[in-house]
N, C-alpha and C. Protein backbone atom coordinates (compact mmCIF):
# COMPACT_ATOMS: atom_id res chain seq x y z
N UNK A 1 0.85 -1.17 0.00
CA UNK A 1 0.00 0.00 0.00
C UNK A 1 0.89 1.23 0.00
N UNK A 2 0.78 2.13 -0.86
CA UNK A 2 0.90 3.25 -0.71
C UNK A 2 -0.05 4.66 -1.36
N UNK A 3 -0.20 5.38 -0.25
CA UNK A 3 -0.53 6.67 -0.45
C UNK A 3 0.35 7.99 -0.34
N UNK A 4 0.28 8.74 -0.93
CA UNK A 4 1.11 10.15 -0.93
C UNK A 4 -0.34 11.28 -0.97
N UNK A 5 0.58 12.44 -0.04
CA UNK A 5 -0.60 13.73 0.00
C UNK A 5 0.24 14.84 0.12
N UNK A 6 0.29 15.52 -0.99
CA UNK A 6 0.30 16.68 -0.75
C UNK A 6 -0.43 18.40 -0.11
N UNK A 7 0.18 18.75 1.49
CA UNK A 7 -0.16 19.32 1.77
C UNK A 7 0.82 21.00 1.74
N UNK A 8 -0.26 21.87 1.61
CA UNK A 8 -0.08 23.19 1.32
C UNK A 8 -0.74 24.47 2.56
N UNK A 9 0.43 25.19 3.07
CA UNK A 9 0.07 26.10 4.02
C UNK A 9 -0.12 27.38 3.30
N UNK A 10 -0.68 27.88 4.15
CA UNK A 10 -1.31 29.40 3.46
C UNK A 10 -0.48 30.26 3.24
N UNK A 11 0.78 30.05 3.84
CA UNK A 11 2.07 30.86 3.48
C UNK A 11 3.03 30.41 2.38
N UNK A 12 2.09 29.30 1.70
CA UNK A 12 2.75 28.72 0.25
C UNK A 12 4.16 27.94 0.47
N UNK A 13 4.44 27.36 2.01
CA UNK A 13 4.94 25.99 2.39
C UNK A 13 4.36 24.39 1.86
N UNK A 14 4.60 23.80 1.34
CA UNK A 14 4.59 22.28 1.14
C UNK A 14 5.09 21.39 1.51
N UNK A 15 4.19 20.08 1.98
CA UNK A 15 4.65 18.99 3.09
C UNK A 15 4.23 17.90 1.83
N UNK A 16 5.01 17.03 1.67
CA UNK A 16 5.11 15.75 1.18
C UNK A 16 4.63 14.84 2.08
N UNK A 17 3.61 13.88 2.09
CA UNK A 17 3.15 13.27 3.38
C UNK A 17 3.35 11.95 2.60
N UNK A 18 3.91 11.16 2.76
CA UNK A 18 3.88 9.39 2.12
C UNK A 18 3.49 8.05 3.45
N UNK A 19 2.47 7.21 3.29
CA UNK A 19 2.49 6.70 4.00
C UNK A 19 2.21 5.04 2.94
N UNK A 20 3.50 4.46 3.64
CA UNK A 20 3.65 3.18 2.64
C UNK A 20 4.19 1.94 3.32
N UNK A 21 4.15 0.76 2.30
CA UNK A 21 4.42 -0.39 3.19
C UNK A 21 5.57 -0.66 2.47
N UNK A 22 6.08 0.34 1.53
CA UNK A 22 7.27 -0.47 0.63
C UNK A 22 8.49 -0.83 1.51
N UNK A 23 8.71 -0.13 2.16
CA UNK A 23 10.48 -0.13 3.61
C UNK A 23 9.77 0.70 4.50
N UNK A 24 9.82 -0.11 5.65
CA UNK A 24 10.14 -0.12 6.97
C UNK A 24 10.86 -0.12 7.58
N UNK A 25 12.08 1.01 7.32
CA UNK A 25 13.44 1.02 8.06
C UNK A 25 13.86 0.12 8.80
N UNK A 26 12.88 1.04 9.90
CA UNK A 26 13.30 0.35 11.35
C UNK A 26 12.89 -1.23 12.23
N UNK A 27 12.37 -1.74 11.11
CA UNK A 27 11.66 -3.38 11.68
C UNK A 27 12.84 -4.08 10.83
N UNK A 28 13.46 -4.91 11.66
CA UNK A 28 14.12 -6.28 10.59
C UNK A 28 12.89 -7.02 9.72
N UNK A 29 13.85 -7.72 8.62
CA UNK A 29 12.64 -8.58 7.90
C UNK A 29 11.98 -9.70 8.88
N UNK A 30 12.81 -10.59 9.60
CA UNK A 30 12.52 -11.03 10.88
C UNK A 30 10.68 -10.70 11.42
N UNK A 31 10.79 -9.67 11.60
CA UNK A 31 9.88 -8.53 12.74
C UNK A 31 8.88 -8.49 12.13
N UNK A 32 8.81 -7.78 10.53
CA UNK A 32 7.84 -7.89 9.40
C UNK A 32 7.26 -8.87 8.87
N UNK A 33 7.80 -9.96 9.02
CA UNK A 33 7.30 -11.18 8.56
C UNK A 33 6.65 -12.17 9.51
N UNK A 34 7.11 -11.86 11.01
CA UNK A 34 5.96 -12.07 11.95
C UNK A 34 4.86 -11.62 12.00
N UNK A 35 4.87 -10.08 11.91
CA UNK A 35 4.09 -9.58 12.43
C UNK A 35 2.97 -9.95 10.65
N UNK A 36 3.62 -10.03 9.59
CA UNK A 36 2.93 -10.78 8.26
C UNK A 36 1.61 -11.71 8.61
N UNK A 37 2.88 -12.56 9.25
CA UNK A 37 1.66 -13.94 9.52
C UNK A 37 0.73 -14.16 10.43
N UNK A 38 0.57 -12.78 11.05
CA UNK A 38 -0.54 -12.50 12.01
C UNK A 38 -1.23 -11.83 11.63
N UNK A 39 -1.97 -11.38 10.01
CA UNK A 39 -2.37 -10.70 9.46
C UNK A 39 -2.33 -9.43 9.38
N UNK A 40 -1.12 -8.75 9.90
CA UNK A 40 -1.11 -7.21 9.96
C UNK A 40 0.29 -6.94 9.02
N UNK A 41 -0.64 -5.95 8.40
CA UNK A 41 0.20 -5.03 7.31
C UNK A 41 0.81 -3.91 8.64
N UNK A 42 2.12 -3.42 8.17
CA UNK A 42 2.79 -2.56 8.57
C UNK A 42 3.08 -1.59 7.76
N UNK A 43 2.82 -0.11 7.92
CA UNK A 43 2.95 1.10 7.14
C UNK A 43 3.69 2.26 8.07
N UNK A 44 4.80 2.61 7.37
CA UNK A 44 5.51 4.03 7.73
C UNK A 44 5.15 5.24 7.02
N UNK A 45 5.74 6.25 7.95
CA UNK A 45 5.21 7.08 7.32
C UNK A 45 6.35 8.19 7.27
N UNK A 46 6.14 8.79 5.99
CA UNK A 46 7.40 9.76 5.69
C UNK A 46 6.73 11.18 5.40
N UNK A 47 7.48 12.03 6.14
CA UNK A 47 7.18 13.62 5.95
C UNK A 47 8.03 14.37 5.77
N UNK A 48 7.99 15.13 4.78
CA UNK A 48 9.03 15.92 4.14
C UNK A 48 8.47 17.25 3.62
N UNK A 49 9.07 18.15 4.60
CA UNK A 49 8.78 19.74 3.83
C UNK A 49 9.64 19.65 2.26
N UNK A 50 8.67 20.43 1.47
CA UNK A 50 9.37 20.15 -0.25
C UNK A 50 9.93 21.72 -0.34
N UNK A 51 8.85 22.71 0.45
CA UNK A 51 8.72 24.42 -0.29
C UNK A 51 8.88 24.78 1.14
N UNK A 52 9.54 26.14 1.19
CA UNK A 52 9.34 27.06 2.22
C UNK A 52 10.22 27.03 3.14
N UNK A 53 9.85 27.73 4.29
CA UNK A 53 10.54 27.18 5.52
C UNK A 53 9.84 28.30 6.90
N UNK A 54 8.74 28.18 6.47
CA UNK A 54 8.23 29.10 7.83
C UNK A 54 7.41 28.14 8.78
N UNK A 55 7.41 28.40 9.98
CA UNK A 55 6.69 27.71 11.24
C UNK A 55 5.55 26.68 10.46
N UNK A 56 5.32 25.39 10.75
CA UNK A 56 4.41 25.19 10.63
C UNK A 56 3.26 25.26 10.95
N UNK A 57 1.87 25.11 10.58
CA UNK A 57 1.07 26.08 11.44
C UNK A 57 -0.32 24.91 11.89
N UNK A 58 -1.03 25.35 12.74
CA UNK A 58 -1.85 24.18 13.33
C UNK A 58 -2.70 23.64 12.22
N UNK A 59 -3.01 24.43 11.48
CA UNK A 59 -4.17 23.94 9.98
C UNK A 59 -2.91 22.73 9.33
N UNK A 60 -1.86 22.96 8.71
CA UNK A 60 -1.06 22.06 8.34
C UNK A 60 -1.09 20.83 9.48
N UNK A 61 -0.39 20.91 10.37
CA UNK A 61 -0.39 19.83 11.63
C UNK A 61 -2.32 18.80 11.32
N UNK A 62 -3.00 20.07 11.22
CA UNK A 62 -4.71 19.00 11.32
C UNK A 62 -4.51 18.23 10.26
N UNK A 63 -4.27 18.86 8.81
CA UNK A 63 -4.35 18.01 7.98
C UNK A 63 -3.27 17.03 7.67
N UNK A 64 -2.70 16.81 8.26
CA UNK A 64 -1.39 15.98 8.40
C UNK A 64 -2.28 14.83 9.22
N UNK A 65 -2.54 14.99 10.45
CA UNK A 65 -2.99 13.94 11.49
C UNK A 65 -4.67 13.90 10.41
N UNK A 66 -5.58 14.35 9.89
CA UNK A 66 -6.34 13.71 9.07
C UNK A 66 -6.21 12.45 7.78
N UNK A 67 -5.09 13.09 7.08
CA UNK A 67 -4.45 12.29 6.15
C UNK A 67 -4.11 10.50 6.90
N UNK A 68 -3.44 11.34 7.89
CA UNK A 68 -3.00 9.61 8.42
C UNK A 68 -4.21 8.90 9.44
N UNK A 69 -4.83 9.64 10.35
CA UNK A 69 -6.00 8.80 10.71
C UNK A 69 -7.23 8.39 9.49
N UNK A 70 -7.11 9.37 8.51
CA UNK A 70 -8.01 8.46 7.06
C UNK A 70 -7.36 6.80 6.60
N UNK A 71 -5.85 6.82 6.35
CA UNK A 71 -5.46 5.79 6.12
C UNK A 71 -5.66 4.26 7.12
N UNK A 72 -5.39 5.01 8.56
CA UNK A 72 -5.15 4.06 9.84
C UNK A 72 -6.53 3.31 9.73
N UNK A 73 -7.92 4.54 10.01
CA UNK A 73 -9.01 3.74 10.37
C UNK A 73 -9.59 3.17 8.92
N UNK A 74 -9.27 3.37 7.62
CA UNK A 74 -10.03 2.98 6.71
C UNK A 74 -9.44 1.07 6.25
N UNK A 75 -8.54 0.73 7.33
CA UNK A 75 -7.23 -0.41 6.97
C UNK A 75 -7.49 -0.89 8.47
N UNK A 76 -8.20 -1.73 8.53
CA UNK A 76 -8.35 -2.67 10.12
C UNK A 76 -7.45 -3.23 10.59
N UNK A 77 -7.10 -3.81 9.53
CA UNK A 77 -5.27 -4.72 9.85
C UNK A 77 -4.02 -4.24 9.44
N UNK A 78 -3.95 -3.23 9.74
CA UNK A 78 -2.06 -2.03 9.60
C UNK A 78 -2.36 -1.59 10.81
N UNK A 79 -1.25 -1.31 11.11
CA UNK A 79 -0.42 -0.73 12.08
C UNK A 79 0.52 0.48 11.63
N UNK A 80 0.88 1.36 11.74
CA UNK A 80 1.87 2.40 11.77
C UNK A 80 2.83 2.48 12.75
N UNK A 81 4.46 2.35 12.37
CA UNK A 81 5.17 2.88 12.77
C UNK A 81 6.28 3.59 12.22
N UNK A 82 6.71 4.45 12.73
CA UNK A 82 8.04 5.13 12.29
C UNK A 82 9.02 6.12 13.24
N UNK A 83 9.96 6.64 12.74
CA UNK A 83 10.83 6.65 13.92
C UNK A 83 10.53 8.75 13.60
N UNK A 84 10.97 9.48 14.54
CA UNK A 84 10.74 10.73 14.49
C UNK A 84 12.54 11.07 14.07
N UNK A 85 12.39 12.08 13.03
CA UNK A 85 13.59 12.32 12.22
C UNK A 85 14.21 13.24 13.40
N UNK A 86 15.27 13.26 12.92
CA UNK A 86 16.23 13.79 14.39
C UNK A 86 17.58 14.66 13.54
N UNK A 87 17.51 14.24 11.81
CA UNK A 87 18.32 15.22 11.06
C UNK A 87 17.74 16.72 10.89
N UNK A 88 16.77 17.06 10.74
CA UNK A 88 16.31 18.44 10.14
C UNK A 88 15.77 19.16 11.55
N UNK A 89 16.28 20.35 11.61
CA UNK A 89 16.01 21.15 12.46
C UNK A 89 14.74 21.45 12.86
N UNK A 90 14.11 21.90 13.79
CA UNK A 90 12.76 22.65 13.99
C UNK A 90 13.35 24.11 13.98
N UNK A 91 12.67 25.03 13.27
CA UNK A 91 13.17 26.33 13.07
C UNK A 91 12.54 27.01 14.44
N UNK A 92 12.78 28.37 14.42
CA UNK A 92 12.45 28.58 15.76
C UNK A 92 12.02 28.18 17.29
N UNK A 93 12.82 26.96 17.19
CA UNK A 93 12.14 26.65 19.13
C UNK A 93 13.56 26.66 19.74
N UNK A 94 13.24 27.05 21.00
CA UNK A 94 14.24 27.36 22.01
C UNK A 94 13.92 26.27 22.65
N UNK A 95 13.74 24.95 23.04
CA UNK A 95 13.56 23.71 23.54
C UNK A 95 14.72 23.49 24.03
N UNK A 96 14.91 22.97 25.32
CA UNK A 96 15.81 22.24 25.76
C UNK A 96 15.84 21.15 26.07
N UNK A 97 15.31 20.17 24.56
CA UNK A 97 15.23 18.88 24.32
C UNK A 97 15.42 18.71 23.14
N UNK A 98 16.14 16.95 23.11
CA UNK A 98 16.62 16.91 21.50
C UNK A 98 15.57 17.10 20.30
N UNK A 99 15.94 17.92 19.22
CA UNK A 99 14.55 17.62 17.82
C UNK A 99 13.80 16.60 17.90
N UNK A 100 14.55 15.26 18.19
CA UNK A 100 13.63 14.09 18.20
C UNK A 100 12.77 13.71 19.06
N UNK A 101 12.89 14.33 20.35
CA UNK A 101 12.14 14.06 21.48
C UNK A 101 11.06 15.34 21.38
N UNK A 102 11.54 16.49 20.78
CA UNK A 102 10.24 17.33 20.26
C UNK A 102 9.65 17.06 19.28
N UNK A 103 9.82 16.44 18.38
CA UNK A 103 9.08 15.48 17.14
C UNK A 103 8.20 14.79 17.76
N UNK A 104 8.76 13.61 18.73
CA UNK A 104 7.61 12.59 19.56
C UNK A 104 6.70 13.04 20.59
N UNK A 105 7.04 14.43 21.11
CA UNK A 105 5.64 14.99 21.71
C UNK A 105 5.26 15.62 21.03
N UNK A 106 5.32 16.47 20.25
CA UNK A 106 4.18 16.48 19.28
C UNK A 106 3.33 15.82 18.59
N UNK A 107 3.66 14.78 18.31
CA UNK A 107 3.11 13.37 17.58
C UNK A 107 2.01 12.97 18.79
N UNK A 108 2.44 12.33 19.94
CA UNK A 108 1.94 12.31 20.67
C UNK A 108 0.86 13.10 20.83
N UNK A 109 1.01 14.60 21.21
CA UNK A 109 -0.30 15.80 21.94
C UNK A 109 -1.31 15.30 20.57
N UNK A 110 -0.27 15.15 19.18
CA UNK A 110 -1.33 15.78 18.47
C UNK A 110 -2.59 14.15 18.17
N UNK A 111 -1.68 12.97 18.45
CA UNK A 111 -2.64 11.85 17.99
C UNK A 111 -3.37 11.84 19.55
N UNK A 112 -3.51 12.31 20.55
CA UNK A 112 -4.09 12.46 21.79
C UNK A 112 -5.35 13.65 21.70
N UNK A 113 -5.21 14.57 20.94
CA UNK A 113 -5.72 15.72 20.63
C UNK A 113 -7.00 14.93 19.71
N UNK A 114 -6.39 14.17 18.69
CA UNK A 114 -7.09 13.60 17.42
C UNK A 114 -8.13 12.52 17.97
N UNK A 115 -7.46 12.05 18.70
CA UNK A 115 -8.63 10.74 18.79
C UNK A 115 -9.94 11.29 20.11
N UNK A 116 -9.25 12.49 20.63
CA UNK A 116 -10.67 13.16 21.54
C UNK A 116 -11.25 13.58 21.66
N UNK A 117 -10.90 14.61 19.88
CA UNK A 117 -11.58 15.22 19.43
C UNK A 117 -12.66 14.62 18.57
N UNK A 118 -12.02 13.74 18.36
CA UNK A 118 -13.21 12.54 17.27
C UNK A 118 -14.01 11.04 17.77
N UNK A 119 -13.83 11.38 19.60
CA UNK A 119 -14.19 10.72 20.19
C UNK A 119 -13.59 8.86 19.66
N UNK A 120 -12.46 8.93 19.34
CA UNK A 120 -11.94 7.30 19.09
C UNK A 120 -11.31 6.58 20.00
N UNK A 121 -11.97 5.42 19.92
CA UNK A 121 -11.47 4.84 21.41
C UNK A 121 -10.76 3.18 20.50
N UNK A 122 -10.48 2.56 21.32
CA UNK A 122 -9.64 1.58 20.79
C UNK A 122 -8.36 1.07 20.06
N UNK A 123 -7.52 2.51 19.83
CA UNK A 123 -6.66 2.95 19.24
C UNK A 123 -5.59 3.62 20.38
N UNK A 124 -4.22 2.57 19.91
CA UNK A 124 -2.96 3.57 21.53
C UNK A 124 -2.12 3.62 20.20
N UNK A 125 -1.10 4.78 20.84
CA UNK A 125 0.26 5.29 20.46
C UNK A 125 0.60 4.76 21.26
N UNK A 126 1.88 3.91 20.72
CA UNK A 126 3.25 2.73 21.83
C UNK A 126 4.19 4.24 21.67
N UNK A 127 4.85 4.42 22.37
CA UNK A 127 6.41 4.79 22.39
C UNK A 127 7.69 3.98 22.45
N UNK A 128 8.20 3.88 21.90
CA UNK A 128 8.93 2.90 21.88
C UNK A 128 10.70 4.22 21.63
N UNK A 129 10.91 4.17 23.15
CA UNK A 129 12.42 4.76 23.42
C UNK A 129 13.98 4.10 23.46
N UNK A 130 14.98 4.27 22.47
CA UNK A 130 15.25 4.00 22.22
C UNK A 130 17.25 4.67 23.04
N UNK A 131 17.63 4.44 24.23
CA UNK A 131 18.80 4.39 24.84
C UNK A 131 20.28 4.55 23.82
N UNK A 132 20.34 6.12 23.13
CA UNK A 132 21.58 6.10 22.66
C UNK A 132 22.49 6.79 23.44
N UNK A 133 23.88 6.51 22.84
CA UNK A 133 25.00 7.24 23.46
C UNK A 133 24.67 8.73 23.56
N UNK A 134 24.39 9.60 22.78
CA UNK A 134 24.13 10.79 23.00
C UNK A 134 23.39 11.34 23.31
N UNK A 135 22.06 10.27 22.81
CA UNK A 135 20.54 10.79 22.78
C UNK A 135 19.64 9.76 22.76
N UNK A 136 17.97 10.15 23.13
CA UNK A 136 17.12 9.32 23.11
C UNK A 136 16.62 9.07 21.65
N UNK A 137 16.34 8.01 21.21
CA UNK A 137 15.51 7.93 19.88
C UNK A 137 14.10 7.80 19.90
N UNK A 138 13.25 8.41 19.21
CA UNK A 138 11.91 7.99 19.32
C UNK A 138 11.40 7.25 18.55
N UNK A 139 10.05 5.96 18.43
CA UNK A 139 9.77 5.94 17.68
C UNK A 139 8.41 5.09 17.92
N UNK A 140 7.15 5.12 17.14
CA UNK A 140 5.99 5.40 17.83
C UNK A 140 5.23 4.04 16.78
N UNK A 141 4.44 3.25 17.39
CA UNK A 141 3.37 2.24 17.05
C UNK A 141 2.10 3.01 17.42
N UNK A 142 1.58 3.07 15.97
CA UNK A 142 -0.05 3.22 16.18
C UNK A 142 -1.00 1.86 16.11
N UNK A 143 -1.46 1.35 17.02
CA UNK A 143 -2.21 0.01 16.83
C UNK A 143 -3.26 0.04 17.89
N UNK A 144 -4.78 -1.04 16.58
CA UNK A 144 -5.82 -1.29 17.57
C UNK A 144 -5.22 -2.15 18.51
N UNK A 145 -5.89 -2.02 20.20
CA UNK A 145 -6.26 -2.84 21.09
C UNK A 145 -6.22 -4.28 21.04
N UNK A 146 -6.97 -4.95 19.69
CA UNK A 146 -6.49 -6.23 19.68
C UNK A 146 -5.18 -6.00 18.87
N UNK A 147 -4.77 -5.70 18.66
CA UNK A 147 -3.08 -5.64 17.81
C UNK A 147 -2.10 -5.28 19.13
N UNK A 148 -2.21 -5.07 20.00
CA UNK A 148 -1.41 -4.43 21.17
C UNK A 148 -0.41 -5.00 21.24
N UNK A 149 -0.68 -6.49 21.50
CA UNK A 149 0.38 -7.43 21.83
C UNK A 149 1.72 -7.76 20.90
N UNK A 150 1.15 -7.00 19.56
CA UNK A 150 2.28 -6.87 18.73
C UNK A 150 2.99 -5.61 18.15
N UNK A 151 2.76 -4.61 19.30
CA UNK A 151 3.37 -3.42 19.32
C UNK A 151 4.52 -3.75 20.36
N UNK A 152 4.32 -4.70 21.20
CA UNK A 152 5.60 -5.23 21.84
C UNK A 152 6.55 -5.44 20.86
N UNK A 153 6.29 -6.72 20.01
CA UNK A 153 7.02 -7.37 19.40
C UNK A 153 8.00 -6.32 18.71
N UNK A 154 7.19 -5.22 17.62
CA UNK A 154 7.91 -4.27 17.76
C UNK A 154 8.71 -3.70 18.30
N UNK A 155 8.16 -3.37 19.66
CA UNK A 155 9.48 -2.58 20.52
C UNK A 155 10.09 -3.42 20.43
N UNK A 156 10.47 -4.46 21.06
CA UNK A 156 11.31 -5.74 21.29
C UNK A 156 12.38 -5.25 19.90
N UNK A 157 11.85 -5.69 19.11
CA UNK A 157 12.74 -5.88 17.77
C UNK A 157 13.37 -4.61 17.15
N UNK A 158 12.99 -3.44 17.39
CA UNK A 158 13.65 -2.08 17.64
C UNK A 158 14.85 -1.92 18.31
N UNK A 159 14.09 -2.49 19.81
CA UNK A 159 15.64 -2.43 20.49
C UNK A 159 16.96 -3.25 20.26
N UNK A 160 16.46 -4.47 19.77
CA UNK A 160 17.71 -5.36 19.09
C UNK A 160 18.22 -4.68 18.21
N UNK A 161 17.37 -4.71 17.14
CA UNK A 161 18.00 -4.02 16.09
C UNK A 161 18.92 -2.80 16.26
N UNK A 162 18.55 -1.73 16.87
CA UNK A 162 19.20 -0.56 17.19
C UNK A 162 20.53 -0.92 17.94
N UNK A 163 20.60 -1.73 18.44
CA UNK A 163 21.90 -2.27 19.57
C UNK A 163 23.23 -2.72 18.20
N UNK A 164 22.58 -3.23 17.13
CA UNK A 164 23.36 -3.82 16.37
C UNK A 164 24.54 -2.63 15.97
């Protein structure tokens, strides 16, 4: 499966939104092919500013978290995960936390924001933290309730992998 969306801010910024099953970075084939034979598709998701470079703004952020809760709930058996990018700067924040750990609370407020605003229940964000030498890594499982037990497996296989 893949979908792509192009989104556009009113200040004539553009976000590349891809959400696909082609590579999954961060799962070994191992991980993917378990989690295969338990009938769940696995989808990442990639975001990439293309145009601009001004603040992003909450209308962009909605339609970002629309795009991907359209995909999540319209697909019973996927799961989403992906890791929060930790190369590209956030422009203006004075944070005294790494990009990546401000990537994953945002992700967080905003899929917490999303599902309460739309009253959805049965649906968790895993965190899945990741112990580096310099820094923490983030990286986040969206899965139904009955899928839970294999948002472990995930973490599990994250953390191996990452150790390698």
């Amino acid at each position: 499966m893949n979908q792509e969306f192009v989104i556009q801010s009113d200040q004539g910024d553009e976000y590349r939104l891809r959400i696909t099953s082609d590579h999954i970075g961060m799962l070994s084939e191992d991980v993917l092919q378990e989690l295969t034979n338990k009938g769940v598709q696995v989808l990442d998701i990639e975001l990439e500013r293309t145009k601009g470079d001004n603040v992003t703004s909450p209308r962009v952020l909605a339609k970002i978290e629309e795009c991907i809760a359209d995909v999540f709930l319209s697909h019973p058996n996927v799961m989403i995960c992906f890791f929060c990018d930790f190369i590209s700067l956030i422009p203006s924040t004075k944070k005294n936390i790494s990009v990546q750990e401000y990537r994953s609370r945002l992700f967080s407020n905003m899929f917490e924001r999303y599902i309460n605003c739309h009253n959805i229940g049965g649906i968790r964000n895993q965190v899945v933290t990741v112990k580096g030498i310099a820094e923490d890594y983030f990286a986040h499982v969206i899965v139904r309730e009955e899928h839970i037990y294999l948002a472990k497996i995930i973490g599990e296989g994250v953390q191996k992998d990452f150790g390698k």
